[in-house]
N, C-alpha and C. Protein backbone atom coordinates (compact mmCIF):
# COMPACT_ATOMS: atom_id res chain seq x y z
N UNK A 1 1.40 -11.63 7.84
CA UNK A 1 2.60 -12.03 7.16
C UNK A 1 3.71 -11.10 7.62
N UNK A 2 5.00 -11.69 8.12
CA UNK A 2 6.30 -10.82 8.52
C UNK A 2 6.61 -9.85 7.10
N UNK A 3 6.96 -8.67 8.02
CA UNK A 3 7.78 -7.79 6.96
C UNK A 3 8.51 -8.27 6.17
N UNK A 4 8.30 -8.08 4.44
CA UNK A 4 9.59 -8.59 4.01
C UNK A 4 9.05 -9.88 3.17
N UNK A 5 8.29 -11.01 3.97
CA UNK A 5 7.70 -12.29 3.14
C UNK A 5 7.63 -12.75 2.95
N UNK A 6 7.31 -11.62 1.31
CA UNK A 6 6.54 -11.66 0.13
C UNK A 6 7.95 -11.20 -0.94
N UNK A 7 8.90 -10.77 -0.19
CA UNK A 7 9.67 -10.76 -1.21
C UNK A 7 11.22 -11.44 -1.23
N UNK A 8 11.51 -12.20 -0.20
CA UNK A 8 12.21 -13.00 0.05
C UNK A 8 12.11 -14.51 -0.70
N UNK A 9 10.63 -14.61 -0.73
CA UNK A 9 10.37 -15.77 -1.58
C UNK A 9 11.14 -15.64 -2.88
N UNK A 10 11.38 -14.49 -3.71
CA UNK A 10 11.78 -14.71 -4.82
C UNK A 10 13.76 -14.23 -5.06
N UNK A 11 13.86 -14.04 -3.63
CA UNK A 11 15.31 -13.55 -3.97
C UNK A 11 16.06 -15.00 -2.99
N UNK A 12 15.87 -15.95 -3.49
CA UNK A 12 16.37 -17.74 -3.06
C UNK A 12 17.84 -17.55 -3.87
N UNK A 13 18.27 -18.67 -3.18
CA UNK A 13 19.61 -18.89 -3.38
C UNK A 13 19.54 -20.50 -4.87
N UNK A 14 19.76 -20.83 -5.93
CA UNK A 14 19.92 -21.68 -6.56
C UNK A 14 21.26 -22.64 -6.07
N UNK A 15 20.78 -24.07 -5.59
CA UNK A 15 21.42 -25.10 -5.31
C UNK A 15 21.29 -26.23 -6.27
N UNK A 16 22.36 -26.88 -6.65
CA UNK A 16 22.11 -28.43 -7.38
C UNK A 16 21.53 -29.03 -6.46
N UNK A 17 20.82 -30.33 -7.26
CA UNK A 17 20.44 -31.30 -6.80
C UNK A 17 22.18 -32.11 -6.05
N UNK A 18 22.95 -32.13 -6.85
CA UNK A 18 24.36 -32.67 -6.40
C UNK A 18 24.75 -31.65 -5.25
N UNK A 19 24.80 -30.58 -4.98
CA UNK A 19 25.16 -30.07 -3.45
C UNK A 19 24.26 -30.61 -2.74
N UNK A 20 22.87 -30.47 -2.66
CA UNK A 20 22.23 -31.21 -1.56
C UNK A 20 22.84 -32.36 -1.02
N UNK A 21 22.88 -33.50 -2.56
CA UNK A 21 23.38 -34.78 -2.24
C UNK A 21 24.50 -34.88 -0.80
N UNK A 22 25.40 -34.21 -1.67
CA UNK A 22 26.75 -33.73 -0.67
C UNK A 22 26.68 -33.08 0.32
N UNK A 23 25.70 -32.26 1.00
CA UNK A 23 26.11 -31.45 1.76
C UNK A 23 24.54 -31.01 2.36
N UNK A 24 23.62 -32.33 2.59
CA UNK A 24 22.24 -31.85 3.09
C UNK A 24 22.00 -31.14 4.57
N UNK A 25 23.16 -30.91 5.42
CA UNK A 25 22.88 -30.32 6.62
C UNK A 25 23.20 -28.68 6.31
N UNK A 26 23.79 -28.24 5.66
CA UNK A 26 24.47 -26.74 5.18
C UNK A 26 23.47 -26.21 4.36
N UNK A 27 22.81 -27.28 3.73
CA UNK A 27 21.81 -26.33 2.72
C UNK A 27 20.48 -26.38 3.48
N UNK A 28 20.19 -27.25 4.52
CA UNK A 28 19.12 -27.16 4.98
C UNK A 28 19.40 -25.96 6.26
N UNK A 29 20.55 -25.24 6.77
CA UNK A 29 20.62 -24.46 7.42
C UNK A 29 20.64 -23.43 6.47
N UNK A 30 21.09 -23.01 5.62
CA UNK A 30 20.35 -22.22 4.61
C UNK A 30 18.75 -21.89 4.46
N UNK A 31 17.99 -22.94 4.32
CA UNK A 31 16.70 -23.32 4.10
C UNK A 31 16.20 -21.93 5.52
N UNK A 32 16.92 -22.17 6.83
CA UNK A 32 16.16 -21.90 7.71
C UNK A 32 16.39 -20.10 7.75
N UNK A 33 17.15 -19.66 6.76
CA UNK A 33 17.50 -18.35 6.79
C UNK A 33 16.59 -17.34 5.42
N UNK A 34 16.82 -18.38 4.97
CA UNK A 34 16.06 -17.95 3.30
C UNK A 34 15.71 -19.02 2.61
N UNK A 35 14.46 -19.00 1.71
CA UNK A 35 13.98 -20.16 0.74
C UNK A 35 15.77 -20.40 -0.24
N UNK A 36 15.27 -21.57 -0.80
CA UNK A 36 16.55 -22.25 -1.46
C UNK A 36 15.69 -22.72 -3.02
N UNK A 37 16.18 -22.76 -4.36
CA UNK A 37 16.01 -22.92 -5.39
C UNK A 37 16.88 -24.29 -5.66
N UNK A 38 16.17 -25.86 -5.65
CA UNK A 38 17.21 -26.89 -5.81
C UNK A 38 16.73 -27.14 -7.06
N UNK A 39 18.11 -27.39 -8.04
CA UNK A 39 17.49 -27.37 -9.11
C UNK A 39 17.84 -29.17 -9.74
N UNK A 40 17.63 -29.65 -10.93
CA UNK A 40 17.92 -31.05 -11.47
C UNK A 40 17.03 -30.64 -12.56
N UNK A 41 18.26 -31.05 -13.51
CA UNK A 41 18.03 -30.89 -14.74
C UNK A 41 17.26 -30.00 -15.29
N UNK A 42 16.12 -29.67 -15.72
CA UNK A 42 15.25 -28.38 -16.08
C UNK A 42 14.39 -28.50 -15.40
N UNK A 43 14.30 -28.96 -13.96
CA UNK A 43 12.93 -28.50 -12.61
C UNK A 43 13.56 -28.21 -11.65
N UNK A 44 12.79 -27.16 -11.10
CA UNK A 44 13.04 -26.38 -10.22
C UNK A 44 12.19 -27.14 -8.86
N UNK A 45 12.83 -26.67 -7.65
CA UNK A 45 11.97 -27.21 -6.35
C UNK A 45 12.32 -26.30 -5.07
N UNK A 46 11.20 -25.41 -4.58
CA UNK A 46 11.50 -24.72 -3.54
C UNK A 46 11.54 -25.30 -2.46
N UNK A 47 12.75 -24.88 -0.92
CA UNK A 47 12.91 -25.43 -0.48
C UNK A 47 12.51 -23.99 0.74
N UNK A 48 11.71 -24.03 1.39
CA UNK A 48 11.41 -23.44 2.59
C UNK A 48 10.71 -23.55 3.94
N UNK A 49 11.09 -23.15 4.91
CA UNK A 49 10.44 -22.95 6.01
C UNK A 49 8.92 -23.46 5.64
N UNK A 50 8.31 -24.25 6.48
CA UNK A 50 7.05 -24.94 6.74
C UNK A 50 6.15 -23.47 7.16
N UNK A 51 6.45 -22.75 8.02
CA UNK A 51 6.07 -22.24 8.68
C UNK A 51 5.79 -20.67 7.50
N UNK A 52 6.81 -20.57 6.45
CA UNK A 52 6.60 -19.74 5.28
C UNK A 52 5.45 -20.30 4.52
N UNK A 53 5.77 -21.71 4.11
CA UNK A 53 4.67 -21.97 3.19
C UNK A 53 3.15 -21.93 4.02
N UNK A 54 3.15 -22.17 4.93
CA UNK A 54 1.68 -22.04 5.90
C UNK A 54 1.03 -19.99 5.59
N UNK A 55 2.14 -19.66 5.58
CA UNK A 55 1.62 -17.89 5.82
C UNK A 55 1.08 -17.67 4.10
N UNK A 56 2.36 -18.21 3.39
CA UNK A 56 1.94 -18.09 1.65
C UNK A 56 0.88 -18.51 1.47
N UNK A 57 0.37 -19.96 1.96
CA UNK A 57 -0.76 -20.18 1.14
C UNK A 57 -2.11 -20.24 2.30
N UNK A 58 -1.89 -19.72 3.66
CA UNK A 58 -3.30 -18.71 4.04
C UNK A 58 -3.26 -17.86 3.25
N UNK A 59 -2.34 -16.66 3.05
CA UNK A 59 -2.37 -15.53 2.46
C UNK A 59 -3.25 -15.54 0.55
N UNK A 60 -2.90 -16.58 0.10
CA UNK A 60 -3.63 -16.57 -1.00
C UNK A 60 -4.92 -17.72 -0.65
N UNK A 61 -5.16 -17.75 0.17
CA UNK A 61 -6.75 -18.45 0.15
C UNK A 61 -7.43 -17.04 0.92
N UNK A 62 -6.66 -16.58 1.71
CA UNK A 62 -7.78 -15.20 1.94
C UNK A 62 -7.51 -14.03 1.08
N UNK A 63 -6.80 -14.13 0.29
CA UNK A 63 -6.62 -12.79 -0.99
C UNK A 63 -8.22 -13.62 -1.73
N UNK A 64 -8.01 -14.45 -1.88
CA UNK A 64 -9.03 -14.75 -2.62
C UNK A 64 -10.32 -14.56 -2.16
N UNK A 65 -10.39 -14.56 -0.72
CA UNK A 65 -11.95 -14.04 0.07
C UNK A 65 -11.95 -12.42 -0.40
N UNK A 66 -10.92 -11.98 -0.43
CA UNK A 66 -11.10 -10.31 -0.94
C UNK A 66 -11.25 -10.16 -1.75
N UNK A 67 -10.67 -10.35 -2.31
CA UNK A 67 -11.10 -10.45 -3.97
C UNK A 67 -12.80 -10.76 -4.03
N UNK A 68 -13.30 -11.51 -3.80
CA UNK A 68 -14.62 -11.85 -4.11
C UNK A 68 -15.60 -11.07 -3.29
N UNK A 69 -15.15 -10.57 -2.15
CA UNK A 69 -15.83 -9.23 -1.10
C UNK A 69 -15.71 -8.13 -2.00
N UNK A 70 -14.77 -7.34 -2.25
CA UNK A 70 -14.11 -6.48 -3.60
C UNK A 70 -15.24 -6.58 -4.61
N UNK A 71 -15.29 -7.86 -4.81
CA UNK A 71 -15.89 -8.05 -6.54
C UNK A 71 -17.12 -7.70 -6.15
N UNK A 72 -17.91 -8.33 -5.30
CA UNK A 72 -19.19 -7.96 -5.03
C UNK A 72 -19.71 -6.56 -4.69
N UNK A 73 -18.95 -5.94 -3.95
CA UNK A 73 -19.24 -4.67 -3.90
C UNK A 73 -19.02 -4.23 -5.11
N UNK A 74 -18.25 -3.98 -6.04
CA UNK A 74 -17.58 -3.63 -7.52
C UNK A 74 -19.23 -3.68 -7.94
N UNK A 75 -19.60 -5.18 -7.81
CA UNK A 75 -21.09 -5.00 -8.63
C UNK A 75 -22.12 -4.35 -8.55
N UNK A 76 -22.20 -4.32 -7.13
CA UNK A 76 -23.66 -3.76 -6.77
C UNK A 76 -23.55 -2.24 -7.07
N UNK A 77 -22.14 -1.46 -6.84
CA UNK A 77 -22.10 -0.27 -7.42
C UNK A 77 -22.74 0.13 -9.04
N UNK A 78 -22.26 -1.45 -9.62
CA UNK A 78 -22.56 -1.07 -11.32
C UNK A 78 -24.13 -1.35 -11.16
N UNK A 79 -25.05 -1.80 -9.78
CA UNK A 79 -26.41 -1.75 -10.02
C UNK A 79 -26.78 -3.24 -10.66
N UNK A 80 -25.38 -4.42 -10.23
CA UNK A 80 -25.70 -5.64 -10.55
C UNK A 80 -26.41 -6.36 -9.29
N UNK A 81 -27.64 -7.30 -9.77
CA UNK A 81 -28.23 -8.11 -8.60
C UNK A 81 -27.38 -9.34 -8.05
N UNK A 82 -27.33 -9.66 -6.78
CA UNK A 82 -26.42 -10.51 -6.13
C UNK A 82 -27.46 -11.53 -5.09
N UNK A 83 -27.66 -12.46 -5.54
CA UNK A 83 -28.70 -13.50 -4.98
C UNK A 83 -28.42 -13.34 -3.75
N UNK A 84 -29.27 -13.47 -2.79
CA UNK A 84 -29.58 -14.04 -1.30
C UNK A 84 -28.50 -14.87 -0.77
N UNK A 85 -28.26 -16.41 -2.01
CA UNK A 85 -27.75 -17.01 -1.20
C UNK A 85 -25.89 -16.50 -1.86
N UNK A 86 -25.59 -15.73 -1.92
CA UNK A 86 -24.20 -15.17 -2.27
C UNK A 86 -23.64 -14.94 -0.78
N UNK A 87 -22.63 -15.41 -0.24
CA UNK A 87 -22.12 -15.23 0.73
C UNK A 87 -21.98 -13.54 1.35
N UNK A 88 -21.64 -13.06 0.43
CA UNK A 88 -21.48 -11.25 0.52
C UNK A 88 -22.79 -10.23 0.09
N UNK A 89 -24.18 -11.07 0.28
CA UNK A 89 -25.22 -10.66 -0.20
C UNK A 89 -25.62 -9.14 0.65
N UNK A 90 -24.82 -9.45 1.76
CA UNK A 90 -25.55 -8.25 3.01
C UNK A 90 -24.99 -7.49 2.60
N UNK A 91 -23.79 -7.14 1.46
CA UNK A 91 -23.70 -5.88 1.23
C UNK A 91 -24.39 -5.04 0.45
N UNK A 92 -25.88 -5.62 -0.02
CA UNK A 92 -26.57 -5.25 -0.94
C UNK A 92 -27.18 -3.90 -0.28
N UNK A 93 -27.70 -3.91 1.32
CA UNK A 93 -28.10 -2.85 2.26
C UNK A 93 -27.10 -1.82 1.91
N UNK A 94 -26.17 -1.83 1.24
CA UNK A 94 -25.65 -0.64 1.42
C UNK A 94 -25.71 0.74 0.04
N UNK A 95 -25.97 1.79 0.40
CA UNK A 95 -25.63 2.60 -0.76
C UNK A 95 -24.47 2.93 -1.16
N UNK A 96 -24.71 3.42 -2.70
CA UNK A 96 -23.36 3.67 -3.32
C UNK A 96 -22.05 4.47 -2.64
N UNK A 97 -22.35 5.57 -2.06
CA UNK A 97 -21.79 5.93 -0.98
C UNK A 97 -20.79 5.09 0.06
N UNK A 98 -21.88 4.08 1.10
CA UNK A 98 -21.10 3.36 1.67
C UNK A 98 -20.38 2.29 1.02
N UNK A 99 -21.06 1.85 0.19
CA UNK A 99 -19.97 0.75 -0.95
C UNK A 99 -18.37 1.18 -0.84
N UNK A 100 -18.68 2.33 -1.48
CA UNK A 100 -17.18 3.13 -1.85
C UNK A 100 -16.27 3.16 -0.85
N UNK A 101 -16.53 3.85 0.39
CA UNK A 101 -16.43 3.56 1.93
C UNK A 101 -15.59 2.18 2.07
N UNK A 102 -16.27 1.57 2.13
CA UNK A 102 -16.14 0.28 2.35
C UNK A 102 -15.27 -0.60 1.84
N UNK A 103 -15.26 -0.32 0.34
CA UNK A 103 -14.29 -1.07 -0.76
C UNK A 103 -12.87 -0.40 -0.43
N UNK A 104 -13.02 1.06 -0.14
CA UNK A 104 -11.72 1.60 0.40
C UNK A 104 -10.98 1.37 1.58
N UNK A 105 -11.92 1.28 2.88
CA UNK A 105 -11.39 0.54 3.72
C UNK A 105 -10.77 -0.85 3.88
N UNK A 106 -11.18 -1.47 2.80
CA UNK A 106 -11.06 -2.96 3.12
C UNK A 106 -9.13 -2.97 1.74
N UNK A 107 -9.29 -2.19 1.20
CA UNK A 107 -8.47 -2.05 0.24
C UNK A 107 -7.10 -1.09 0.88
N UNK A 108 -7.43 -0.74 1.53
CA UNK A 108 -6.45 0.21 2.81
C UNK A 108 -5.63 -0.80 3.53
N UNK A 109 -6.25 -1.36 3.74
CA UNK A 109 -6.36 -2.39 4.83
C UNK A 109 -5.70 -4.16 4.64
N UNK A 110 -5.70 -3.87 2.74
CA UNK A 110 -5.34 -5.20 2.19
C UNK A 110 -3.99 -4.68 2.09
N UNK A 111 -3.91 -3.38 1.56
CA UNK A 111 -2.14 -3.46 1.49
C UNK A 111 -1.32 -3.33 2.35
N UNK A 112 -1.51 -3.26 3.50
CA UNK A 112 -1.32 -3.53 4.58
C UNK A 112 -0.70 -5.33 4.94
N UNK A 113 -1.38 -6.04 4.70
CA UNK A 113 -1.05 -7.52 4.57
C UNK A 113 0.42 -8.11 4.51
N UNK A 114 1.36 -7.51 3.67
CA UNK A 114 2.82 -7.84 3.62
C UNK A 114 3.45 -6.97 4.44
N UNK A 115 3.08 -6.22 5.06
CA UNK A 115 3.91 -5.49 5.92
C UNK A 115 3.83 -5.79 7.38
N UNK A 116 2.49 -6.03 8.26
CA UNK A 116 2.56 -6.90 9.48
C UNK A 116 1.74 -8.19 9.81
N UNK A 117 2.14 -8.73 10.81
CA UNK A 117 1.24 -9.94 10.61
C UNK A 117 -0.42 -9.86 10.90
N UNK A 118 -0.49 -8.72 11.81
CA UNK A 118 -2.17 -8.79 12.34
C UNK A 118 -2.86 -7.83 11.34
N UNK A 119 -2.57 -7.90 10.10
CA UNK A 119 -3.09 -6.93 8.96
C UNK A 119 -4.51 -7.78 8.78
N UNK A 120 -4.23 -9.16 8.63
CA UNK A 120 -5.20 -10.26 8.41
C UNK A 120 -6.44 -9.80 9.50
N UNK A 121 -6.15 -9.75 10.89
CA UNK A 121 -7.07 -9.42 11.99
C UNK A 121 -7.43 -8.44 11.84
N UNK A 122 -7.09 -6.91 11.28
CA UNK A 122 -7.45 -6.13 10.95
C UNK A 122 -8.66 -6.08 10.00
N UNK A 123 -8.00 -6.66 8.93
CA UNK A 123 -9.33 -7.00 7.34
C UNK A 123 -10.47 -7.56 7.87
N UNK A 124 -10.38 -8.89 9.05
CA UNK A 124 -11.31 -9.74 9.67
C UNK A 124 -12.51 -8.36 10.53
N UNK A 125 -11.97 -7.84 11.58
CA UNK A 125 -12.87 -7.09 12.41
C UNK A 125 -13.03 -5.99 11.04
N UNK A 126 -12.59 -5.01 10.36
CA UNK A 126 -13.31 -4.21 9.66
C UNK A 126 -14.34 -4.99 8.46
N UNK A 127 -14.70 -6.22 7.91
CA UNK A 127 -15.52 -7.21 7.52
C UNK A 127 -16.36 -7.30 8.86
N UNK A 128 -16.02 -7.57 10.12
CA UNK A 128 -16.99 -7.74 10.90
C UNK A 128 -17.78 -7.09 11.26
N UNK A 129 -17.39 -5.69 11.36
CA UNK A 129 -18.13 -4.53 11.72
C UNK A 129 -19.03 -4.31 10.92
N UNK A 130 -18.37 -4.44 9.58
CA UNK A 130 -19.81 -3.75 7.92
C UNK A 130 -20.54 -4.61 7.92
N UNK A 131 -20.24 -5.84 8.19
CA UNK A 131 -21.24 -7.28 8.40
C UNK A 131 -22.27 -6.76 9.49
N UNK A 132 -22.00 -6.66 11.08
CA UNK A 132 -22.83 -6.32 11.90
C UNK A 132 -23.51 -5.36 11.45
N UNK A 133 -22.97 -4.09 10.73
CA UNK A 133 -23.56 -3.23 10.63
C UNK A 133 -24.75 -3.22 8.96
N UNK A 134 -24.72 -4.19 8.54
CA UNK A 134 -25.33 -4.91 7.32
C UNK A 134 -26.76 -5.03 8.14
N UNK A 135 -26.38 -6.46 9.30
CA UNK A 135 -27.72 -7.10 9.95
C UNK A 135 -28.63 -6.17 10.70
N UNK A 136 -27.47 -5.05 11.47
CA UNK A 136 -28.52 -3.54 12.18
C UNK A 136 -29.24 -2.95 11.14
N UNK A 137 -28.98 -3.25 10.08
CA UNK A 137 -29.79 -2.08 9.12
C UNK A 137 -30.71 -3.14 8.72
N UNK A 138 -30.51 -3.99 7.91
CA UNK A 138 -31.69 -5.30 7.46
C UNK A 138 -32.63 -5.67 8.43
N UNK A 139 -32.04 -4.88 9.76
CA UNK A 139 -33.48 -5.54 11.37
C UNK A 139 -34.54 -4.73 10.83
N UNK A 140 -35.71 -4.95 10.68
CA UNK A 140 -36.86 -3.85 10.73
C UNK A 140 -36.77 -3.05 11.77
N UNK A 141 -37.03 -3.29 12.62
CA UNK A 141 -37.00 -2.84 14.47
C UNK A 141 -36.02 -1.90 14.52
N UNK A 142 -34.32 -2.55 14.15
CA UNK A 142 -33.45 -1.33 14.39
C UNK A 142 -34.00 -0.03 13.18
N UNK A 143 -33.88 -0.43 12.36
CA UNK A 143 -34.13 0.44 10.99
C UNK A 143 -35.48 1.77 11.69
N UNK A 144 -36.02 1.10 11.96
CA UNK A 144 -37.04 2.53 13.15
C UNK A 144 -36.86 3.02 13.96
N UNK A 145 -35.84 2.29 14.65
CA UNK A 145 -35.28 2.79 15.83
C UNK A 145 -34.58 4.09 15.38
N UNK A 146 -33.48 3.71 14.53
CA UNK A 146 -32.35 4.57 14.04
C UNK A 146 -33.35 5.77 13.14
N UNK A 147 -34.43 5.48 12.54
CA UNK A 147 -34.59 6.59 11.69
C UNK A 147 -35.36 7.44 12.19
N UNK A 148 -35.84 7.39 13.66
CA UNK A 148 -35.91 8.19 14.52
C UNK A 148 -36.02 9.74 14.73
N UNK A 149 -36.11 10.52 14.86
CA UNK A 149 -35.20 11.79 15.34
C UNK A 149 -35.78 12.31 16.51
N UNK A 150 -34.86 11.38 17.94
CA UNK A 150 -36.19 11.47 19.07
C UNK A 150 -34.54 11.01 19.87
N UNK A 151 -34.13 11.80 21.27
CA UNK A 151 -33.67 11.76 22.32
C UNK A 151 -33.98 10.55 22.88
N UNK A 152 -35.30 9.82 23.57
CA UNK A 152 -36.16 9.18 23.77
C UNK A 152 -35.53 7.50 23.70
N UNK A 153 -35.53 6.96 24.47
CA UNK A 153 -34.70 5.80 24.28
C UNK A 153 -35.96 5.35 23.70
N UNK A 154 -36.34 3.92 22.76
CA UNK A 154 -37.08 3.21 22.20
C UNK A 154 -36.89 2.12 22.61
N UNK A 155 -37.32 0.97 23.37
CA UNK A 155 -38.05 -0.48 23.40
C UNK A 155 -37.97 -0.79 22.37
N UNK A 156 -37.07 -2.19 21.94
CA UNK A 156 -36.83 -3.22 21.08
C UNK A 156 -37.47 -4.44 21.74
N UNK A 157 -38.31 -5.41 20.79
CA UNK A 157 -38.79 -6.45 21.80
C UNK A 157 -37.76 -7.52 21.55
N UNK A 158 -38.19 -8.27 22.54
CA UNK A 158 -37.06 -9.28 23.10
C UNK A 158 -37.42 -10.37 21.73
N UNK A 159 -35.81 -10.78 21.23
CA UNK A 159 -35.56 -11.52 20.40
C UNK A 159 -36.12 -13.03 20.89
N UNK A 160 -36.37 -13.51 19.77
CA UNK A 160 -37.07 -15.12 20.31
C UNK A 160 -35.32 -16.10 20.93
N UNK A 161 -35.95 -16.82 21.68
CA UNK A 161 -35.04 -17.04 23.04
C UNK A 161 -34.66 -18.74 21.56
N UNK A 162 -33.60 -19.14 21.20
CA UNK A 162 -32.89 -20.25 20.71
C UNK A 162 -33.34 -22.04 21.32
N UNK A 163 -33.91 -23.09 20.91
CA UNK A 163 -33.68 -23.65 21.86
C UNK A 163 -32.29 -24.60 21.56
N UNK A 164 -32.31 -25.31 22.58
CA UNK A 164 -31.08 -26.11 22.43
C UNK A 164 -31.45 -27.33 22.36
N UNK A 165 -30.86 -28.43 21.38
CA UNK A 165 -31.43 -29.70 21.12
C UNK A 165 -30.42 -30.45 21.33
């Protein structure tokens, strides 16, 4: 999301429905500088950039993926169980420790969001990493590998080969 927004949305200019009438090329060049407030009778109707409302409402369908990443970690700290099939289940591998870690990074990282646009790509690869690093620990194989205390490279056997149908 561009610098800024998140708070431009609410500092709009109030237009009648009767200026539009009169004068729809001036207020729609308006439109392209700042959202517009057209009002008629006691309803209100925002008037903005396509390209604003696209960022607003990704931005609150993935606040809402955080939020529920957030929440889940929140739980497992309090020592709540989180089914298998819970989308954010792999954070169960983690201890209280890394929880904390984790909830902080991702929370670092959220407020970040109104200030540049690749904040989003940011949140995405640090989710991707604790994710990968979820499945390295849940491998049996890696989990021996790593708990190790040996110089010694270790042989992982070869993953079963996919077929294609």
């Amino acid at each position: 999301m561009a610098a800024g927004a998140m708070d431009s949305i609410y500092s709009d200019e109030l237009i009648t429905a009767t200026e539009l009438n009169r004068q729809p090329g001036r207020i729609l060049d308006k439109a392209l500088e700042h959202p517009i407030t057209i009002t008629r009778n006691d309803q209100s109707f925002a008037l903005l950039r396509r390209e604003n409302v696209a960022t607003f409402v990704k931005a609150a369908q993935r606040s809402k993926e955080i939020i529920e990443l957030l929440s889940t970690g929140f739980r497992l700290l309090l020592k709540q169980k989180i089914g298998t099939e819970h989308p954010y289940s792999w954070l169960g591998v983690f201890d209280s420790d890394e929880l904390n870690e984790f909830i902080n990074e991702i929370t670092q990282a959220y407020r970040l969001v109104d200030l540049y646009e690749k904040a989003w790509d940011e949140l995405d690869a640090i989710i991707h990493e604790w994710h990968e690093s979820a499945l390295a620990i849940s491998n049996p194989e890696l989990e021996v590998a790593f708990s190790q205390n040996s110089d010694e490279e270790i042989a992982l056997s070869q993953p079963p080969s996919k077929q294609v149908v």
